[in-house]
Protein backbone atom coordinates (compact mmCIF):
# COMPACT_ATOMS: atom_id res chain seq x y z
CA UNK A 1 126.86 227.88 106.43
CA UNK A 2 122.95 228.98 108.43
CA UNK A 3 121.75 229.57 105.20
CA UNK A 4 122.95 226.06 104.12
CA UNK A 5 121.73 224.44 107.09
CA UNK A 6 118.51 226.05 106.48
CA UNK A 7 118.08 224.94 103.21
CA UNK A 8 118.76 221.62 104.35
CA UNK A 9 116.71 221.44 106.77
CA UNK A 10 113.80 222.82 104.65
CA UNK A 11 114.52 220.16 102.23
CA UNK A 12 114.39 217.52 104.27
CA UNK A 13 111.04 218.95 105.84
CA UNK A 14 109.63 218.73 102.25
CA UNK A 15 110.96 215.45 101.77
CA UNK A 16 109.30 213.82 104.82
CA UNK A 17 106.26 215.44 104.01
CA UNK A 18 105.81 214.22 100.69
CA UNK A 19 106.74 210.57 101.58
CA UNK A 20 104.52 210.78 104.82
CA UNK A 21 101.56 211.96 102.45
CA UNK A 22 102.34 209.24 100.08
CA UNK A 23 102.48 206.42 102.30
CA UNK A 24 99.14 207.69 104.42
CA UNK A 25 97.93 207.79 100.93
CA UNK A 26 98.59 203.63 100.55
CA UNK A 27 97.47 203.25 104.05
CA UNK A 28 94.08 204.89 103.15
CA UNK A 29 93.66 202.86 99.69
CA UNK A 30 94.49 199.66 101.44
CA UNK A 31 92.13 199.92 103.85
CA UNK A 32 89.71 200.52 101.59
CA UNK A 33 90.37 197.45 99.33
CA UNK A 34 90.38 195.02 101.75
CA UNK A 35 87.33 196.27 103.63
CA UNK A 36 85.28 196.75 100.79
CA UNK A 37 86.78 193.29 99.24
CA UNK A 38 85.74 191.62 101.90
CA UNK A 39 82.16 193.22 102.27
CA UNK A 40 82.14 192.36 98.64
CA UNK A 41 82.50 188.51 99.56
CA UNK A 42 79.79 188.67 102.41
CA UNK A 43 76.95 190.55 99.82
CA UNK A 44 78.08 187.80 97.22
CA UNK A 45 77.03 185.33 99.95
CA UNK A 46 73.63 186.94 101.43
CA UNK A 47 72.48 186.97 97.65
CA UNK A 48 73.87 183.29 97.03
CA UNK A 49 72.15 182.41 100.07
CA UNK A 50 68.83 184.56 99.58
CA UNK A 51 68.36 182.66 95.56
CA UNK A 52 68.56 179.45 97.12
CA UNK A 53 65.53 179.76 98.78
CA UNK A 54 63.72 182.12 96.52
CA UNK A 55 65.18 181.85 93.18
CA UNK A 56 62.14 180.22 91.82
CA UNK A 57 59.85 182.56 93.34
CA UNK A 58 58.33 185.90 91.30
CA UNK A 59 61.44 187.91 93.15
CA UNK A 60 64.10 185.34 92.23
CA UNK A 61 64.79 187.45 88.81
CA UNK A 62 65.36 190.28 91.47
CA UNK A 63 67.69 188.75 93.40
CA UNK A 64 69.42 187.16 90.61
CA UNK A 65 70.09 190.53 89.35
CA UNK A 66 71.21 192.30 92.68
CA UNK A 67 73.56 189.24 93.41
CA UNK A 68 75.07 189.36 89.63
CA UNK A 69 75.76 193.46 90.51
CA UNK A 70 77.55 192.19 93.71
CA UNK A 71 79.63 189.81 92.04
CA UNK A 72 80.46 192.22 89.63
CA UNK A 73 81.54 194.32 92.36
CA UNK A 74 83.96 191.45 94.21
CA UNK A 75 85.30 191.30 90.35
CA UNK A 76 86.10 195.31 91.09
CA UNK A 77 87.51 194.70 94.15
CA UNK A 78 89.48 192.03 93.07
CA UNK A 79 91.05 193.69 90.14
CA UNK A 80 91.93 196.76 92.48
CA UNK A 81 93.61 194.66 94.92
CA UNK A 82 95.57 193.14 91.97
CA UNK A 83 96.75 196.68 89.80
CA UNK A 84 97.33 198.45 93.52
CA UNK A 85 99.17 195.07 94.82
CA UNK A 86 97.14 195.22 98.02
CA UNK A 87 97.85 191.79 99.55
CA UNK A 88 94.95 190.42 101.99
CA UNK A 89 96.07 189.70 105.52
CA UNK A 90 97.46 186.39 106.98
CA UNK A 91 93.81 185.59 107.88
CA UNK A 92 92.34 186.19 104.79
CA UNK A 93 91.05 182.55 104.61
CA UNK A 94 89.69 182.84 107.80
CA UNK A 95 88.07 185.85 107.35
CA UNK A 96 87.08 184.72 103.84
CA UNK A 97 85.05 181.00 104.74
CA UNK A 98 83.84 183.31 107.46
CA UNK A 99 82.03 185.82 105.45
CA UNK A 100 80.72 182.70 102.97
CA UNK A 101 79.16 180.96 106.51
CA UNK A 102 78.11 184.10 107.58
CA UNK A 103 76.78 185.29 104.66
CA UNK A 104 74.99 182.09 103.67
CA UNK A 105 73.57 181.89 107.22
CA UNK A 106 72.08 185.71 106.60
CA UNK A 107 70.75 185.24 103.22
CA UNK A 108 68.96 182.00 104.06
CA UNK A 109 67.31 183.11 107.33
CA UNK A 110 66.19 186.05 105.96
CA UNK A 111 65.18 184.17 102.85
CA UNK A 112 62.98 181.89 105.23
CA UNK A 113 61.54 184.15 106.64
CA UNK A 114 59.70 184.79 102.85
CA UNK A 115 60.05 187.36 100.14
CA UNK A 116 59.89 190.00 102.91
CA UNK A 117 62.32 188.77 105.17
CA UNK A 118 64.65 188.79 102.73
CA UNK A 119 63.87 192.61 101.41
CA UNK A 120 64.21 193.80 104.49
CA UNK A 121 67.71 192.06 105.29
CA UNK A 122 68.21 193.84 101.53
CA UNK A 123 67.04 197.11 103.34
CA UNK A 124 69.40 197.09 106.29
CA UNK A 125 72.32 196.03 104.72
CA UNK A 126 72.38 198.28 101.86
CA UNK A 127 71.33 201.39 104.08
CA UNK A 128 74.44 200.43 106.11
CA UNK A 129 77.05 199.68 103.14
CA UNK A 130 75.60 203.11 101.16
CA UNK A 131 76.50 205.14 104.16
CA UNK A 132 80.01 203.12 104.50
CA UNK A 133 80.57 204.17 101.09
CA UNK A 134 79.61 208.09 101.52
CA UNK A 135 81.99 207.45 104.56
CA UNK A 136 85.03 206.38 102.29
CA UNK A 137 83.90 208.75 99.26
CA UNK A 138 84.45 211.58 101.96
CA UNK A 139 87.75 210.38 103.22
CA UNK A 140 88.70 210.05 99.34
CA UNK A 141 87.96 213.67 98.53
CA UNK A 142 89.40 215.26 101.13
CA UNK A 143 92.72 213.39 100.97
CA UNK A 144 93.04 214.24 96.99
CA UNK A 145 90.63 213.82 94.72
CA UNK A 146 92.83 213.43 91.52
CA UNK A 147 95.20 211.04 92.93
CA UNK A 148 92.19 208.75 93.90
CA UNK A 149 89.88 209.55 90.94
CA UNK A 150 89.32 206.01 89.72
CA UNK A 151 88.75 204.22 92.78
CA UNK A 152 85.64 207.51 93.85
CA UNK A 153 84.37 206.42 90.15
CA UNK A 154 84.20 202.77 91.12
CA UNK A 155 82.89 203.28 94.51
CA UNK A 156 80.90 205.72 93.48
CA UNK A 157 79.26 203.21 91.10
CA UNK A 158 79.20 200.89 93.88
CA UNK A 159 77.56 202.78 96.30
CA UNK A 160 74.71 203.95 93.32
CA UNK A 161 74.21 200.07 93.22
CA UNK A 162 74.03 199.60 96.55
CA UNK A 163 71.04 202.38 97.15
CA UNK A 164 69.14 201.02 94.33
CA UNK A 165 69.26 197.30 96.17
CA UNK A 166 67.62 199.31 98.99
CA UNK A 167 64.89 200.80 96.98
CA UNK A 168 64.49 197.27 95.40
CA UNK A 169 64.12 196.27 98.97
CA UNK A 170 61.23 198.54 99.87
CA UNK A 171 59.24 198.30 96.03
CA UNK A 172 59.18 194.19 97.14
CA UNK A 173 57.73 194.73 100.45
CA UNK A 174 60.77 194.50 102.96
CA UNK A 175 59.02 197.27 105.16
CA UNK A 176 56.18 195.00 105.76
CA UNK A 177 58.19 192.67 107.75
CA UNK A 178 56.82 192.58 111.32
CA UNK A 179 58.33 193.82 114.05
CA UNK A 180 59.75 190.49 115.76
CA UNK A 181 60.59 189.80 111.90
CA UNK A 182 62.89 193.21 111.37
CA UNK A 183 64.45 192.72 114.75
CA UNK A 184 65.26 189.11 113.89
CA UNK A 185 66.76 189.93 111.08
CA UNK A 186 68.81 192.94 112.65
CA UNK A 187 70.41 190.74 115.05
CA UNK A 188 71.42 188.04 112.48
CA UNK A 189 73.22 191.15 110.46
CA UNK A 190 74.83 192.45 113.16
CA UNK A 191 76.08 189.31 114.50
CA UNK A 192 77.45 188.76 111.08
CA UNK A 193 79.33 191.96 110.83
């Protein structure tokens, strides 16, 4: 009768364990979808916003191409959300015509401000979203890197992207802004985040 309760019990403690895993498991890939989705939506923005007032500048082609890779990765985001069934929250329209204002307000400002301006917006916002992506690659790997092997190859991707956009930033000048410039544009970002 010990021995059965044992057993049990020692079933039941494997049981729990497994479905706790699993569901911090969701918790963790959720999070990640809908904070990367909606990052997604605010670099699709800042690029929109950016080739409105430079598209028909030498750096347009540039932009144009950063902002197509961002798109591309919204499309990524989007089609994880879909095949995981991760639902956006009750103020997902909020938080969505938020990050098109926002993101529109960034990219043009910094856009004014000339071809610099906008590289060095380029600069600090990829150098932030390429260390929130190491961030999440890390949490990834140590959770269990075969159960989330496809979304490390995506962001993985993502972040490469991401880091390139920064070195674009820098080859067309964004570390020539001036100081008043840079800080400028720092507040705008951070305001926007």
């Amino acid at each position: 009768m010990i021995r059965q309760c044992l057993r049990w019990l020692q079933m039941n403690r494997i049981i729990w364990r497994a479905a706790h895993t699993a569901a911090a498991r969701r918790a963790l890939l959720e999070k990640i979808i809908r904070v990367d989705h909606a990052g997604e939506l605010g670099a699709d923005r800042i690029y929109a916003g950016q080739l409105a007032v430079l598209g028909r500048t030498p750096v347009g082609p540039v932009i144009q191409k950063m902002w197509d890779e961002e798109r591309e990765h919204l499309d990524t985001m989007e089609k994880l959300a879909a095949k995981h069934n991760v639902r956006h929250t009750i103020l997902a329209p909020i938080f969505g015509g938020a990050a098109y204002v926002l993101g529109d307000v960034v990219g043009l400002t910094s856009a004014l401000l000339g071809k610099e301006g906008a590289m060095a917006c380029t600069i600090a916002v990829e150098e932030l979203i390429g260390q929130h992506y190491n961030n999440q690659l890390k949490e990834l790997l140590a959770d269990d890197p075969e159960a989330h092997k496809e979304l490390l190859e995506k962001i993985t991707k993502m972040r490469d992207d991401e880091l390139h956009h920064h070195e674009l930033g820098i080859k067309y000048d964004g570390l020539k802004v001036g100081c008043l410039n840079a800080g400028y544009i720092c507040i705008i970002f951070h305001s926007s985040s």
